[in-house]
Protein backbone atom coordinates (compact mmCIF):
# COMPACT_ATOMS: atom_id res chain seq x y z
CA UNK A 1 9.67 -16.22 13.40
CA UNK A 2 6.47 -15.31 11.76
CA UNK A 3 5.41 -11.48 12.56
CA UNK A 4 2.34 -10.19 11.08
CA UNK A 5 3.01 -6.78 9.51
CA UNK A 6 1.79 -4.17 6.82
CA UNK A 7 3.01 -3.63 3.58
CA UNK A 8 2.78 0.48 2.31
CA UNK A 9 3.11 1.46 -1.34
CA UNK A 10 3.60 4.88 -1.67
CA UNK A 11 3.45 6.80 -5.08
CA UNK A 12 3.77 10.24 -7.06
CA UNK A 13 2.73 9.92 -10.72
CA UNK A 14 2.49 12.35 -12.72
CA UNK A 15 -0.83 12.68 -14.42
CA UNK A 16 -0.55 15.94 -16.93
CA UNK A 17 -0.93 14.07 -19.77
CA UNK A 18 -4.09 11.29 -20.87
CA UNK A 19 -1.53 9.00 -21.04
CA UNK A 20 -0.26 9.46 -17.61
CA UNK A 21 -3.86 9.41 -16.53
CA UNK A 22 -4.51 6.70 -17.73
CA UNK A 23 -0.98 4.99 -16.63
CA UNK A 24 -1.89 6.44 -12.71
CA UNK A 25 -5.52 4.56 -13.22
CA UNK A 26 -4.20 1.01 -14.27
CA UNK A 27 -1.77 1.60 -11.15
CA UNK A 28 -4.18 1.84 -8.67
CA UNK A 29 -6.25 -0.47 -10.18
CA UNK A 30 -3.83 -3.06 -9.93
CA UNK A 31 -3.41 -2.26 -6.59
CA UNK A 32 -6.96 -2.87 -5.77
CA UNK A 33 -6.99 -6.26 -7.57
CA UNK A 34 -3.89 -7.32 -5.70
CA UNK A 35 -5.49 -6.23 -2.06
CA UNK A 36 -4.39 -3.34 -1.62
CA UNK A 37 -6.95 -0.87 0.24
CA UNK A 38 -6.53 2.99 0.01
CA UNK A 39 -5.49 4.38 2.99
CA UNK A 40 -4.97 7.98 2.06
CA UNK A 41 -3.93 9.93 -1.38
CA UNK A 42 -1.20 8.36 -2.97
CA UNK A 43 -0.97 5.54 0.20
CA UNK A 44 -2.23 1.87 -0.65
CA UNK A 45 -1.67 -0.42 2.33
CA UNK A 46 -1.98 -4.41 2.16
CA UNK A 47 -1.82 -6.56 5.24
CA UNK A 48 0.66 -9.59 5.32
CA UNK A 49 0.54 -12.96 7.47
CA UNK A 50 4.63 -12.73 7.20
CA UNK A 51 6.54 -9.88 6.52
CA UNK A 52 9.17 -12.16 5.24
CA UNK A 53 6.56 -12.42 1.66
CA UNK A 54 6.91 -8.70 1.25
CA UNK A 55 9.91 -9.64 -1.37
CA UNK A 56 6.69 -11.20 -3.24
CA UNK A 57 5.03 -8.54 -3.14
CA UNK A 58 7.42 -5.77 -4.32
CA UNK A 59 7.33 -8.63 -7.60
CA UNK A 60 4.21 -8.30 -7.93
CA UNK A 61 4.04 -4.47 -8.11
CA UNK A 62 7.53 -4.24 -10.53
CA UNK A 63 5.34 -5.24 -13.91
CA UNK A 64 2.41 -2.82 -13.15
CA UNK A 65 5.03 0.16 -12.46
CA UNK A 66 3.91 3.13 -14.20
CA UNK A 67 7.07 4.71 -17.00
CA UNK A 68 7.55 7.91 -14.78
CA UNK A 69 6.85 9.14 -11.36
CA UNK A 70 8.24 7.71 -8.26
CA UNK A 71 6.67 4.40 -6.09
CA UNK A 72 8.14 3.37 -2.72
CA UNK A 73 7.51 0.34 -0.42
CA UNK A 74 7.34 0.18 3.42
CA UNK A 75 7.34 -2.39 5.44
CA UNK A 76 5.97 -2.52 8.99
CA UNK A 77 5.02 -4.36 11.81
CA UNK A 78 1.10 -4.88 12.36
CA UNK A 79 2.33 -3.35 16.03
CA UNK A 80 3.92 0.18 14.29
CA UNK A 81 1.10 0.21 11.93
CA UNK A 82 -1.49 0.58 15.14
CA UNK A 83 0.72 3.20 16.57
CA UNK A 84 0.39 5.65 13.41
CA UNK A 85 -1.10 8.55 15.35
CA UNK A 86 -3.80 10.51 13.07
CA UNK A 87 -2.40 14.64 13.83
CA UNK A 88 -4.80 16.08 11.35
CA UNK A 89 -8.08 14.70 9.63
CA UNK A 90 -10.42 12.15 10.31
CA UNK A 91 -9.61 9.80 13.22
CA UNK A 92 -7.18 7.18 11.89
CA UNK A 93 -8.65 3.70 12.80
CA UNK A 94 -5.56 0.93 12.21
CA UNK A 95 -8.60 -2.10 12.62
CA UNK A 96 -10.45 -0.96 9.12
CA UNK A 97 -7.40 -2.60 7.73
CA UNK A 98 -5.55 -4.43 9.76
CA UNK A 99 -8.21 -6.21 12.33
CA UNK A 100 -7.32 -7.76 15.89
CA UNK A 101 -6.04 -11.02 13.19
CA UNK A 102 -4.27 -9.82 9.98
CA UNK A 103 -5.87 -11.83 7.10
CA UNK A 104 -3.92 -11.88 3.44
């Protein structure tokens, strides 16, 4: 069965050092050029036709890993991505990255 979903990559890098800096910048870069779309400091979110390729992408992410600092995955449903209810902030609006049709 095919389900739709979202993929989260969530990071803290330490960035006292130029080096660091510079290691956090290629990061997020990377995630960018992969798809990735900010979704709030330290969150990158990706949508996925299948959550059955999020194995690819946690493959994908392994070479670009940064030499310190921590980086998790998540993987959701496109259905428990909507229901992320915004408590603080701006409104959160699941359709800027997700859409009524998940595209990859």
């Amino acid at each position: 069965m095919n389900r739709e979903g979202m993929i989260l990559v969530l990071f803290d890098l330490p960035v006292r050092t130029k080096q660091q800096q510079a290691e956090y910048r290629r990061f997020t870069k990377h995630l960018k050029k992969t798809g990735y779309m900010y979704f709030q400091k330290s969150v990158y979110v990706k949508p996925l036709h299948n959550l059955r390729i999020c194995a690819e992408e946690k493959a994908k992410l392994r070479p670009a890993l940064p030499k310190e600092g921590s980086v998790s995955v998540l993987r959701m449903t496109a259905g428990s991505f909507r229901a992320i209810e915004q408590l603080l902030g701006t409104e959160f609006d699941p359709e800027l990255y997700c859409g009524s049709v998940i595209t990859y």
